[in-house]
PDB file of N, CA and C in Angstrom:
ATOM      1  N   UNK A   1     -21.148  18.331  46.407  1.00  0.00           N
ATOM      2  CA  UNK A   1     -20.604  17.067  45.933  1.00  0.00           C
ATOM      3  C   UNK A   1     -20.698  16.010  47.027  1.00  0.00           C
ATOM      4  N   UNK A   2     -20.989  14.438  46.678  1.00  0.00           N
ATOM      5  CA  UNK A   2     -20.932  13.739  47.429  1.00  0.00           C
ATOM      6  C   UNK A   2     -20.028  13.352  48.105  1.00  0.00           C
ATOM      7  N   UNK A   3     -19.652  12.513  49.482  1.00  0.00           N
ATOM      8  CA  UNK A   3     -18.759  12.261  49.857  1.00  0.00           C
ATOM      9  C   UNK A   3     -18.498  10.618  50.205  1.00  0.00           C
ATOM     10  N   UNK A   4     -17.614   9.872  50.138  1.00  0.00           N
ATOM     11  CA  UNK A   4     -17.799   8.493  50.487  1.00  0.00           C
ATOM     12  C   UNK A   4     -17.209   7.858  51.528  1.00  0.00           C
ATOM     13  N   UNK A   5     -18.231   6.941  52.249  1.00  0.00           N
ATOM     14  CA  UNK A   5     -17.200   6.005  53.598  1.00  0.00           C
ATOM     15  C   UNK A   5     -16.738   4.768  52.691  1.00  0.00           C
ATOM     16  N   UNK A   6     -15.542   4.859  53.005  1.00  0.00           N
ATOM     17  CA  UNK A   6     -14.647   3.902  52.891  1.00  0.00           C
ATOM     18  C   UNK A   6     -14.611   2.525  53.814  1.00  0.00           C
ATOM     19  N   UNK A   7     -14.896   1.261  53.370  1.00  0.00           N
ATOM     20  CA  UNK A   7     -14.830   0.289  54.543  1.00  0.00           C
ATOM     21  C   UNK A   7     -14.476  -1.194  54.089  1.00  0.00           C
ATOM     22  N   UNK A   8     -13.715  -2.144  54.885  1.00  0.00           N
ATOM     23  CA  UNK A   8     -14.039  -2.998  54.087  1.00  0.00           C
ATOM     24  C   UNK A   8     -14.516  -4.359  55.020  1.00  0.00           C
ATOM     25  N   UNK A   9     -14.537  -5.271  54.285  1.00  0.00           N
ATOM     26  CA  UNK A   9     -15.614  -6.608  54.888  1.00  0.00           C
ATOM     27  C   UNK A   9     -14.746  -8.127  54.727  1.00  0.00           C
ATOM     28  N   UNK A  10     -15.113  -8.707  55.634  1.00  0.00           N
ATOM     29  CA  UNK A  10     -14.248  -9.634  55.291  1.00  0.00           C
ATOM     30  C   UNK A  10     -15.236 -10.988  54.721  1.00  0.00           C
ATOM     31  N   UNK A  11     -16.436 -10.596  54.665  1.00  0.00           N
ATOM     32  CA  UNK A  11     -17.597 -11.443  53.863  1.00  0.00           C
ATOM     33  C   UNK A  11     -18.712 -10.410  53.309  1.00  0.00           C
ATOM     34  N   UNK A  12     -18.950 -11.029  52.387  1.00  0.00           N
ATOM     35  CA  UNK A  12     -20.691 -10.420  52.444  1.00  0.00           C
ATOM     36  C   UNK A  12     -21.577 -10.306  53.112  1.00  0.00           C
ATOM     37  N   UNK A  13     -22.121  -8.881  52.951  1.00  0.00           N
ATOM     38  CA  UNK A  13     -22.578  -8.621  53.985  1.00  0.00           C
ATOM     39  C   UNK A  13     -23.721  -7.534  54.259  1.00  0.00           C
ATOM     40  N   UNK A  14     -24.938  -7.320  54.619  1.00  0.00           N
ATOM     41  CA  UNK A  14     -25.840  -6.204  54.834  1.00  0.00           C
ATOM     42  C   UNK A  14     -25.064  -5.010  55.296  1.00  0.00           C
ATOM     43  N   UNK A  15     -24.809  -3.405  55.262  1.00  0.00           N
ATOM     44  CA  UNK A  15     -24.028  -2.637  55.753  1.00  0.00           C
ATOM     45  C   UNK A  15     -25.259  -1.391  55.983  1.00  0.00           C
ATOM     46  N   UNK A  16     -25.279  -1.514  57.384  1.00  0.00           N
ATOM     47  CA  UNK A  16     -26.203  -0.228  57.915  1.00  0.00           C
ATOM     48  C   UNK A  16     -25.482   1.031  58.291  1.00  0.00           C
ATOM     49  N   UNK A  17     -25.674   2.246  57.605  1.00  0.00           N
ATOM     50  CA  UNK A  17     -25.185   3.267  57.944  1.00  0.00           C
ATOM     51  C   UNK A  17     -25.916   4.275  58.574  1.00  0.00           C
ATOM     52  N   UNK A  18     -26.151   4.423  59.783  1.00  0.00           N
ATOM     53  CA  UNK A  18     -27.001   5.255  61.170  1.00  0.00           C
ATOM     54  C   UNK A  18     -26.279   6.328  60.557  1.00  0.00           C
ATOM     55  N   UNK A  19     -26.979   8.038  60.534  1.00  0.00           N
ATOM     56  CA  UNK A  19     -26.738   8.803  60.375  1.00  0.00           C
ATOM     57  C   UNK A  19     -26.895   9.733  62.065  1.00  0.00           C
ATOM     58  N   UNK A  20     -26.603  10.231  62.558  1.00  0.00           N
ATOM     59  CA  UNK A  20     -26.985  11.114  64.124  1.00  0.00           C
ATOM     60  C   UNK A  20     -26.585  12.046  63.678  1.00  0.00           C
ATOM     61  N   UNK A  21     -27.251  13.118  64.244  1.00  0.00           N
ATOM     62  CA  UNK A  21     -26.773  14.662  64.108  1.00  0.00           C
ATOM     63  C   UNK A  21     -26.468  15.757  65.667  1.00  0.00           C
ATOM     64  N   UNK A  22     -25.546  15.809  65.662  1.00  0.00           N
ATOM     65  CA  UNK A  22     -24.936  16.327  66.577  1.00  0.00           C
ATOM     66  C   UNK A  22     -25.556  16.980  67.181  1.00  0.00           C
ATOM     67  N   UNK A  23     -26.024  17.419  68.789  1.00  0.00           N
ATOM     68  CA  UNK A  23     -26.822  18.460  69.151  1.00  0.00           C
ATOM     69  C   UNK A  23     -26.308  18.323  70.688  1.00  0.00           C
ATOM     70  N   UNK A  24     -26.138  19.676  71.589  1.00  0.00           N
ATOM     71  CA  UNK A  24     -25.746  19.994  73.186  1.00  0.00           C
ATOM     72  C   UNK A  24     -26.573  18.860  73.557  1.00  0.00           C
ATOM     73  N   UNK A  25     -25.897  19.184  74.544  1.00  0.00           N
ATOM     74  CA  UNK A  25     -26.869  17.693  76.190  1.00  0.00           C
ATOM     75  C   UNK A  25     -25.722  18.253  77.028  1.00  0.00           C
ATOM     76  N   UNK A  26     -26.832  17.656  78.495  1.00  0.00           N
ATOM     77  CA  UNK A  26     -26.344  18.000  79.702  1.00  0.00           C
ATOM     78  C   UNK A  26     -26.009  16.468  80.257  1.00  0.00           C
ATOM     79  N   UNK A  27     -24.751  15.853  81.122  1.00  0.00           N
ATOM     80  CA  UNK A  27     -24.265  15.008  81.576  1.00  0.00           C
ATOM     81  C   UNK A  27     -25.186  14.687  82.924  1.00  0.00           C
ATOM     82  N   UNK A  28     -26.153  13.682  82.928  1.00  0.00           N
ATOM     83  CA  UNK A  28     -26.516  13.344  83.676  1.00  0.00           C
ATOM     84  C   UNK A  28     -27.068  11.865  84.448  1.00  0.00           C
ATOM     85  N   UNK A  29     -26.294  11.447  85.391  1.00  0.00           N
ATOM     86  CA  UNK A  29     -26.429   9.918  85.763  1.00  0.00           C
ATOM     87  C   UNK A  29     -25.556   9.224  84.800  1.00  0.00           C
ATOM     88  N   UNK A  30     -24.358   9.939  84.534  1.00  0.00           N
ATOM     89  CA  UNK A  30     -23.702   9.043  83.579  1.00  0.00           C
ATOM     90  C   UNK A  30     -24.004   9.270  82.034  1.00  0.00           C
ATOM     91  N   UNK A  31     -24.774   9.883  81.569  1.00  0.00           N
ATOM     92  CA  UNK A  31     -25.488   9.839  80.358  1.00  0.00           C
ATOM     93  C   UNK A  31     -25.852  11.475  79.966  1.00  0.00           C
ATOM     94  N   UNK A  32     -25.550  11.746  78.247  1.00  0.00           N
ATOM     95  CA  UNK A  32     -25.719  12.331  77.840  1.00  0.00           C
ATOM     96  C   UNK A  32     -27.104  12.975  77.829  1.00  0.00           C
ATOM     97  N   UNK A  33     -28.063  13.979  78.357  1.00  0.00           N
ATOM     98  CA  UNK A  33     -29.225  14.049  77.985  1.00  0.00           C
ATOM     99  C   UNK A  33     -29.856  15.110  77.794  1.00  0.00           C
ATOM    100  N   UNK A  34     -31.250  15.494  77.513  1.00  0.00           N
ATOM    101  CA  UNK A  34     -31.891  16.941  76.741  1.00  0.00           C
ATOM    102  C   UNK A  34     -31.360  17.407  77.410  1.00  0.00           C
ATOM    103  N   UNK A  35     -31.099  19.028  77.292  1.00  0.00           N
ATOM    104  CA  UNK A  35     -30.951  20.355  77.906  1.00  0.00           C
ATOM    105  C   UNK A  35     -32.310  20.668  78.845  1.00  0.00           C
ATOM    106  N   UNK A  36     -32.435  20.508  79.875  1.00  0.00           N
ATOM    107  CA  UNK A  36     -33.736  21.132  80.634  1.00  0.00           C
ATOM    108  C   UNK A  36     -33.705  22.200  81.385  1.00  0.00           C
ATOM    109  N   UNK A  37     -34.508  22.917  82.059  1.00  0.00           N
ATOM    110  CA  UNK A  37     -34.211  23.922  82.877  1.00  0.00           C
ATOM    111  C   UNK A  37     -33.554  22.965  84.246  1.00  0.00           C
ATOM    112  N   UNK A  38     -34.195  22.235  84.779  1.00  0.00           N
ATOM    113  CA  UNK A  38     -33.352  20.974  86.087  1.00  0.00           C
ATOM    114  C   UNK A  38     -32.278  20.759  85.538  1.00  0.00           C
ATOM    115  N   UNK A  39     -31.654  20.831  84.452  1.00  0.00           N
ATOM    116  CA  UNK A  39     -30.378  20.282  84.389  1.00  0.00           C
ATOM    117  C   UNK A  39     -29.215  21.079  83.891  1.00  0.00           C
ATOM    118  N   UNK A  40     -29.543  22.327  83.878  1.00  0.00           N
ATOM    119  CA  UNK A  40     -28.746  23.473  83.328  1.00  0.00           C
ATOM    120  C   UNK A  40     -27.157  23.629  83.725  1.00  0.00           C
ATOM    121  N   UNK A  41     -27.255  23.623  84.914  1.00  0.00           N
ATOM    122  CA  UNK A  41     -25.918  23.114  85.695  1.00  0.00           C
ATOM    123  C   UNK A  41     -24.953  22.155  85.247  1.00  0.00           C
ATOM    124  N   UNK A  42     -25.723  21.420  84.801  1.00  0.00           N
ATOM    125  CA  UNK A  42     -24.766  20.123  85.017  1.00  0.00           C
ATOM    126  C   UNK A  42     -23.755  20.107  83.485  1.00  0.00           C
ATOM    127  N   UNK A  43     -22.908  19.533  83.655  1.00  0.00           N
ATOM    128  CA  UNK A  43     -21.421  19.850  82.749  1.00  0.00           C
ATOM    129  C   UNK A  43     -22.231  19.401  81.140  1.00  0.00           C
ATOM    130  N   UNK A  44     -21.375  19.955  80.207  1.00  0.00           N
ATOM    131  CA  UNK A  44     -21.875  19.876  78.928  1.00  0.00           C
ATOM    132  C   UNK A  44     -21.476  18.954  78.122  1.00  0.00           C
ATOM    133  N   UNK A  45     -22.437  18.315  77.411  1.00  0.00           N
ATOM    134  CA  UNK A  45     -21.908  16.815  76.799  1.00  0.00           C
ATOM    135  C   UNK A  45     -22.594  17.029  74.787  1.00  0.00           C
ATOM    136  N   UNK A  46     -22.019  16.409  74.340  1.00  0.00           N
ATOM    137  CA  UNK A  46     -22.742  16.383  72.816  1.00  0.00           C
ATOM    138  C   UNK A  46     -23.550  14.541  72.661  1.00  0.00           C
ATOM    139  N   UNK A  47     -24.877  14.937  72.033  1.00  0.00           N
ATOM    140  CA  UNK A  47     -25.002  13.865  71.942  1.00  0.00           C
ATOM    141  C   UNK A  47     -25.736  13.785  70.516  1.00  0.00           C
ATOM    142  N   UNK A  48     -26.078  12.624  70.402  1.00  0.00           N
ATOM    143  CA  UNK A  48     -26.300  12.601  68.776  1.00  0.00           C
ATOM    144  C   UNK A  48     -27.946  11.717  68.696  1.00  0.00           C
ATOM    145  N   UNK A  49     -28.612  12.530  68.047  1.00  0.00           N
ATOM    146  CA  UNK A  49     -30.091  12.435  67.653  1.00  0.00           C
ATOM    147  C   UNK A  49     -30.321  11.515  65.916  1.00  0.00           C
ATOM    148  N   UNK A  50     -31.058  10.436  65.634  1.00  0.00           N
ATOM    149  CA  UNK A  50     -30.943   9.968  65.031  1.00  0.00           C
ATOM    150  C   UNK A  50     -31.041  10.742  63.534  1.00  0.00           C
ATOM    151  N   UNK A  51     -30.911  10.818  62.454  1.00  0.00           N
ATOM    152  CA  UNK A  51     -31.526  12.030  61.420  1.00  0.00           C
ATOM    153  C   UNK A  51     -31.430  10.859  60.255  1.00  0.00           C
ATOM    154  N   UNK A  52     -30.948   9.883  60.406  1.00  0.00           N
ATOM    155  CA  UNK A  52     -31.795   8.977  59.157  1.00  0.00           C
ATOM    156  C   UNK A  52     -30.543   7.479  58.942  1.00  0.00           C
ATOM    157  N   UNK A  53     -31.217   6.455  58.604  1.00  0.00           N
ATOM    158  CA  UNK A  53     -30.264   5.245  57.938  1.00  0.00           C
ATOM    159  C   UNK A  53     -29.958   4.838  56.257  1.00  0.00           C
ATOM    160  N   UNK A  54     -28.873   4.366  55.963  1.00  0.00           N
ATOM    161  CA  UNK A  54     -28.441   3.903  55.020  1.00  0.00           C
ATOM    162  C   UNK A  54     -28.509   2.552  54.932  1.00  0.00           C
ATOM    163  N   UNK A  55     -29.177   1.719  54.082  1.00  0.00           N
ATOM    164  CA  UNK A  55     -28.695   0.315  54.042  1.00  0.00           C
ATOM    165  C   UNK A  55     -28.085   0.126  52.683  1.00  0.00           C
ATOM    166  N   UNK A  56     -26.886  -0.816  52.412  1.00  0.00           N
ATOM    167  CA  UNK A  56     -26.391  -1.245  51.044  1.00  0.00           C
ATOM    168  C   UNK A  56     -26.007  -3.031  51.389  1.00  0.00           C
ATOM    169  N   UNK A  57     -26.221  -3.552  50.265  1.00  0.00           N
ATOM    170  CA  UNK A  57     -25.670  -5.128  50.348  1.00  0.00           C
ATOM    171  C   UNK A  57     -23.651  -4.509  49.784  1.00  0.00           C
ATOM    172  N   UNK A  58     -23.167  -5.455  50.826  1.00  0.00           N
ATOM    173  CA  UNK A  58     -21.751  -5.346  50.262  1.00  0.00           C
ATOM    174  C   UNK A  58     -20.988  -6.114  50.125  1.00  0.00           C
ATOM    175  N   UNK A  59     -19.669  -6.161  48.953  1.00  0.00           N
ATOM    176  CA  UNK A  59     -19.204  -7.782  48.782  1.00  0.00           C
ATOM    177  C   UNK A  59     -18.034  -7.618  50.070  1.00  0.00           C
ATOM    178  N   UNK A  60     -17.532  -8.624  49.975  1.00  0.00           N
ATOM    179  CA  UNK A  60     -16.125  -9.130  50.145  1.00  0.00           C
ATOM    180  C   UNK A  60     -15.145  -8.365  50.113  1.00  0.00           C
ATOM    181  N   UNK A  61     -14.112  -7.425  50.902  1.00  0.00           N
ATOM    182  CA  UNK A  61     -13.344  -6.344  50.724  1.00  0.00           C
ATOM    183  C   UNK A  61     -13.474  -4.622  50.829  1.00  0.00           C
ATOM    184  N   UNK A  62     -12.754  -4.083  49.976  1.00  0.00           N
ATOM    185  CA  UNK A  62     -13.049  -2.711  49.744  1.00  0.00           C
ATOM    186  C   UNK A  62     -14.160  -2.446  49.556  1.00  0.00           C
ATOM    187  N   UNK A  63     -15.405  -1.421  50.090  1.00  0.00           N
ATOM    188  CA  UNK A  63     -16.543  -1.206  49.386  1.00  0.00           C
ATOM    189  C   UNK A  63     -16.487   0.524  50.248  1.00  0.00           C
ATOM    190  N   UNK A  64     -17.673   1.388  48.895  1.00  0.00           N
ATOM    191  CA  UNK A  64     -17.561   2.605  49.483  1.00  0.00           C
ATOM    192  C   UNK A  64     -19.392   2.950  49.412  1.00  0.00           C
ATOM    193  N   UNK A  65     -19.759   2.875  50.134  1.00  0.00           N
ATOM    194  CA  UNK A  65     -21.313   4.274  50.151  1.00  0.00           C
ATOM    195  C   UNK A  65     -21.085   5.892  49.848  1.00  0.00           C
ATOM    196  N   UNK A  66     -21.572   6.563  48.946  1.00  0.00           N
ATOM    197  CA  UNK A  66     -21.829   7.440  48.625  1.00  0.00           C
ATOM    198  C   UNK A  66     -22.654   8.306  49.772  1.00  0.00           C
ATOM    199  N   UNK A  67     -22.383   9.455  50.036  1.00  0.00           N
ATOM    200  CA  UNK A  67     -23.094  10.024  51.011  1.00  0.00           C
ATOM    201  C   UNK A  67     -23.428  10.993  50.280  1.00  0.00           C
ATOM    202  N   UNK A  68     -24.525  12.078  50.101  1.00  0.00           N
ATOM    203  CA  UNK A  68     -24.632  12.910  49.196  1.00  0.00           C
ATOM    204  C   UNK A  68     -25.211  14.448  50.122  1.00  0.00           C
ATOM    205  N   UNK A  69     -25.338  13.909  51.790  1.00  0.00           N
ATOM    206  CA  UNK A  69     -26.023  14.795  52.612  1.00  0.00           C
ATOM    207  C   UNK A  69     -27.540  14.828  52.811  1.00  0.00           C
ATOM    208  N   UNK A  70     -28.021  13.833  51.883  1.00  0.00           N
ATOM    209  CA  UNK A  70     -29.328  13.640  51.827  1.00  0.00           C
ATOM    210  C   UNK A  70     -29.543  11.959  52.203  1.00  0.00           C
ATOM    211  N   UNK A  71     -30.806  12.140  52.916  1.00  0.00           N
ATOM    212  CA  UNK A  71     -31.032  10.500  53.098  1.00  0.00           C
ATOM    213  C   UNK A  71     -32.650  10.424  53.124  1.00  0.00           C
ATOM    214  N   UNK A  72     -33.195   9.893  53.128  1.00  0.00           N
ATOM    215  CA  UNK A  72     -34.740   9.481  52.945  1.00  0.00           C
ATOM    216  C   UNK A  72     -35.523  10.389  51.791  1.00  0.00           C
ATOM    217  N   UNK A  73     -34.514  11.010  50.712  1.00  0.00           N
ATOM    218  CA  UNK A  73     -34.973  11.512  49.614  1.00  0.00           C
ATOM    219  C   UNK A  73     -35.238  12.946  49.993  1.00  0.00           C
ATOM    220  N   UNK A  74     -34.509  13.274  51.288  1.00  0.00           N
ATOM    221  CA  UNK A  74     -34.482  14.694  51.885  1.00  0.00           C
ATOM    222  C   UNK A  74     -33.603  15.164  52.201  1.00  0.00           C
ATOM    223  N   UNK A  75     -33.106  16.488  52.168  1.00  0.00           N
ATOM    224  CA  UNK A  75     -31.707  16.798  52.131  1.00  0.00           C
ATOM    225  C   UNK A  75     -31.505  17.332  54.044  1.00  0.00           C
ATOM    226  N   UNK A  76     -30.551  16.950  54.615  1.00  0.00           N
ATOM    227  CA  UNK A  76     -30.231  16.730  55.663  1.00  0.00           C
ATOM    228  C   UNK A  76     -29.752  18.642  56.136  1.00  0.00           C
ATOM    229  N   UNK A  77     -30.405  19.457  57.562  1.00  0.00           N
ATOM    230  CA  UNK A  77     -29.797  20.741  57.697  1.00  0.00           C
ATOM    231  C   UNK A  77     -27.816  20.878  57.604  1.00  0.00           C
ATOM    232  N   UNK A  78     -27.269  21.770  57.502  1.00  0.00           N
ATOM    233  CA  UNK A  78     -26.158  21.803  57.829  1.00  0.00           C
ATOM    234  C   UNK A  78     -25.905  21.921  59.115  1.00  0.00           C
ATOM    235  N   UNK A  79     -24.573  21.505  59.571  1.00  0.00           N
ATOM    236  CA  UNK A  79     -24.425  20.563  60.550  1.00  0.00           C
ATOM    237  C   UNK A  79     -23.543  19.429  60.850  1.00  0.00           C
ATOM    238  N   UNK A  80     -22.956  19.221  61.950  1.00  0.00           N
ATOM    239  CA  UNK A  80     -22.238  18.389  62.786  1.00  0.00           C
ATOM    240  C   UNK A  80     -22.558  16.848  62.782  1.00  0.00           C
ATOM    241  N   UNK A  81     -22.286  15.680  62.070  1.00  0.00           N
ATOM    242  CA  UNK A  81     -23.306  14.406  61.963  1.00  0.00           C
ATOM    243  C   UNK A  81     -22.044  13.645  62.206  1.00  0.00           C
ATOM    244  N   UNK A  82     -22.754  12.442  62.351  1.00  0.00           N
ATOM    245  CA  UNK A  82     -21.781  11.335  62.895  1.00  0.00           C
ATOM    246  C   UNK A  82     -22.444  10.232  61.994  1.00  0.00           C
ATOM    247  N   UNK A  83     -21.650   9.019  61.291  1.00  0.00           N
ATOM    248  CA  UNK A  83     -22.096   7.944  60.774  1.00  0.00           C
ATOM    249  C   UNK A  83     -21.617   6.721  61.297  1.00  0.00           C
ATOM    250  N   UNK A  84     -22.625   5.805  61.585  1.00  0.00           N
ATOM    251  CA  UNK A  84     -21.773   5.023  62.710  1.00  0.00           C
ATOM    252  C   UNK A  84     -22.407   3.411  61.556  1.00  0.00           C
ATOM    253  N   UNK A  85     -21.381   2.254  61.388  1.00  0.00           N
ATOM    254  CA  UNK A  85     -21.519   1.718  60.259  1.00  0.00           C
ATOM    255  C   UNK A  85     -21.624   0.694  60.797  1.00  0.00           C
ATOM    256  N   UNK A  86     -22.538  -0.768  60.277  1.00  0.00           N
ATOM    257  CA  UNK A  86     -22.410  -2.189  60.875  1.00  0.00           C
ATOM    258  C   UNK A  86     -22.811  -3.313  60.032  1.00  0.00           C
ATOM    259  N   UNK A  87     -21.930  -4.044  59.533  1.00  0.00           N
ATOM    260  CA  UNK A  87     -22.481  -5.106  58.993  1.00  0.00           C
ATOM    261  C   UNK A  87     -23.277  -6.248  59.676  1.00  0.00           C
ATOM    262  N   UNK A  88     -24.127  -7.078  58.925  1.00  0.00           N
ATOM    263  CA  UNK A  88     -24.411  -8.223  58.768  1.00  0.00           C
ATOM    264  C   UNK A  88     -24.669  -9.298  58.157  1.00  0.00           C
ATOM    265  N   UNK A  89     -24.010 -10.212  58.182  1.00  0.00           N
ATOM    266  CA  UNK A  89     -23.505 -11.333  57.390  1.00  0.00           C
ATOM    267  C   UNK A  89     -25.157 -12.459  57.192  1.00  0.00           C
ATOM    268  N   UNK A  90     -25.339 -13.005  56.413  1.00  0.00           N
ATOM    269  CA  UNK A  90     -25.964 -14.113  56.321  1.00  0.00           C
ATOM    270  C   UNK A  90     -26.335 -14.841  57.709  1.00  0.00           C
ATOM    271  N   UNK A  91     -25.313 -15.186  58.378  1.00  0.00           N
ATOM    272  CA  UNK A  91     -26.126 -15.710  59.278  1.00  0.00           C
ATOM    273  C   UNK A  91     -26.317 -15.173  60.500  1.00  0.00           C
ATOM    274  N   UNK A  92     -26.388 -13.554  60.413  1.00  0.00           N
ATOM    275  CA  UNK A  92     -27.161 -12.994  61.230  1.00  0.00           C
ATOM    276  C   UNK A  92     -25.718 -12.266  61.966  1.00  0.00           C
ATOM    277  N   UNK A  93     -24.309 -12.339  62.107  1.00  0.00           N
ATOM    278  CA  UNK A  93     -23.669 -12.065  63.299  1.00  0.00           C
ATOM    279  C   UNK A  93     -23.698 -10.361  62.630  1.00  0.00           C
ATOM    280  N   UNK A  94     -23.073  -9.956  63.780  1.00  0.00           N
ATOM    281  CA  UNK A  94     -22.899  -8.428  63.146  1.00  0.00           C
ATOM    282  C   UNK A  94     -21.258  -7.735  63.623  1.00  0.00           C
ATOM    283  N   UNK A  95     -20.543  -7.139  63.318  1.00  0.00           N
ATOM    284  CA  UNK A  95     -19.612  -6.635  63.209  1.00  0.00           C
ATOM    285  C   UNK A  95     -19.700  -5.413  64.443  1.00  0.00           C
ATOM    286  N   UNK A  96     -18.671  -4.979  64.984  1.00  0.00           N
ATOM    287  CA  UNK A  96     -18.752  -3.965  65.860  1.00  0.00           C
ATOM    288  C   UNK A  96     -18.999  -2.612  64.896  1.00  0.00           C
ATOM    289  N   UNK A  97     -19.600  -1.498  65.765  1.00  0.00           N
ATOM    290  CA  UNK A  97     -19.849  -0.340  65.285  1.00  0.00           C
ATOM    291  C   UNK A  97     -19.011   0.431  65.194  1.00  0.00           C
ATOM    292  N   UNK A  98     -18.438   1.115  63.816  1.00  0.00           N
ATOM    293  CA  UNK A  98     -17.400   1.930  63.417  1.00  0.00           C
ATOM    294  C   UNK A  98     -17.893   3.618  63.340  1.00  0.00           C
ATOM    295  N   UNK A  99     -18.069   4.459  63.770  1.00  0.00           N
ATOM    296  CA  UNK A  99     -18.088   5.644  63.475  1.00  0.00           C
ATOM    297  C   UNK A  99     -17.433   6.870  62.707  1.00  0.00           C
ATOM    298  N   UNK A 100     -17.880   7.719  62.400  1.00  0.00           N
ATOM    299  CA  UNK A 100     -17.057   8.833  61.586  1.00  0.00           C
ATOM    300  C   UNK A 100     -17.628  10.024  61.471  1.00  0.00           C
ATOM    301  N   UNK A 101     -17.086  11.084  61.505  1.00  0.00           N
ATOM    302  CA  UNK A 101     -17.570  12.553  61.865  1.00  0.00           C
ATOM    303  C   UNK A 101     -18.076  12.846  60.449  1.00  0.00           C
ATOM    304  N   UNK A 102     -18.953  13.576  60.399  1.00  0.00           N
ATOM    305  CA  UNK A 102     -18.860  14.158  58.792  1.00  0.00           C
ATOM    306  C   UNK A 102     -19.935  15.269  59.215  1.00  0.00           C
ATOM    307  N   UNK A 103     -19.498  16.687  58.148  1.00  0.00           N
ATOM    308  CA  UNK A 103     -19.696  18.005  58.326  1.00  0.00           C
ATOM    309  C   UNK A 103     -20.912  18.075  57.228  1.00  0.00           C
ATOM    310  N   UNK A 104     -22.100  18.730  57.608  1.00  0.00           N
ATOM    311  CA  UNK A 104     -22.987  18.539  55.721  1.00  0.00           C
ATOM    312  C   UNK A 104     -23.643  20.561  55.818  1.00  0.00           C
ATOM    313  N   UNK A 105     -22.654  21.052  54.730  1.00  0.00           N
ATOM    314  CA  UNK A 105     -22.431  21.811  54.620  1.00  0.00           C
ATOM    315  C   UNK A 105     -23.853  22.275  53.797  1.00  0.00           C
ATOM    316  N   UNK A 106     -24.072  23.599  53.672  1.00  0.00           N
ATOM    317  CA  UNK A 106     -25.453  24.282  52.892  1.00  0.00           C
ATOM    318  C   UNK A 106     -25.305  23.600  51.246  1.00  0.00           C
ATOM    319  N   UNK A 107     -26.210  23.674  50.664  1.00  0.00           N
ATOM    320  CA  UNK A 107     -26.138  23.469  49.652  1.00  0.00           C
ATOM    321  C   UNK A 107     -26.079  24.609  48.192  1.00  0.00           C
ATOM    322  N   UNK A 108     -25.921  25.652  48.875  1.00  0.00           N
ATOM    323  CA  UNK A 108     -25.614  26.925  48.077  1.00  0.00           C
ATOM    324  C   UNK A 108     -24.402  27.006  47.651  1.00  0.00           C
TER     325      UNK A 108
END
């Protein structure tokens, strides 16, 4: 079953929903990065790999996107994902980035 983000707007507005999917990284220079053999040591961080976007036009207020676990007409592995959300208005400004955990379970 699908699941929905909840959000609301205080204009109309373009609403991009970045999908990332959770995956290990090693803390390095400040920054989350691949697992390498050089960097094995170093303390353990999660970082998030892009796995697909959402765009919807949205009005004024309450509005919800449907998430269904699938995005580019492909169904997404199960897994740890993060959705990180941003409007933009007509004349271009954009809203800060809101995030949210979401789990996308097998489809069996």
């Amino acid at each position: 079953s699908a699941s929905t983000l909840t959000f609301s707007l205080s204009e109309v507005a373009t609403v991009t929903v970045a999908i990332g999917r959770a995956r290990s990284g090693r803390r390095v220079d400040g920054r989350c990065r691949r697992p390498t053999r050089t960097n094995r040591s170093r303390p353990h961080c999660t970082r998030y790999v892009a796995a697909g976007t959402l765009r919807r036009a949205a009005l004024q207020g309450v509005n919800t996107v449907a998430f269904s676990g699938r995005v580019g007409g492909r169904a997404l592995p199960a897994g740890s994902y993060r959705a990180t959300v941003r409007a933009r208005d007509a004349a271009g400004n954009r809203s800060a980035a809101r995030t949210a955990p979401i789990t996308v379970v097998s489809g069996r």
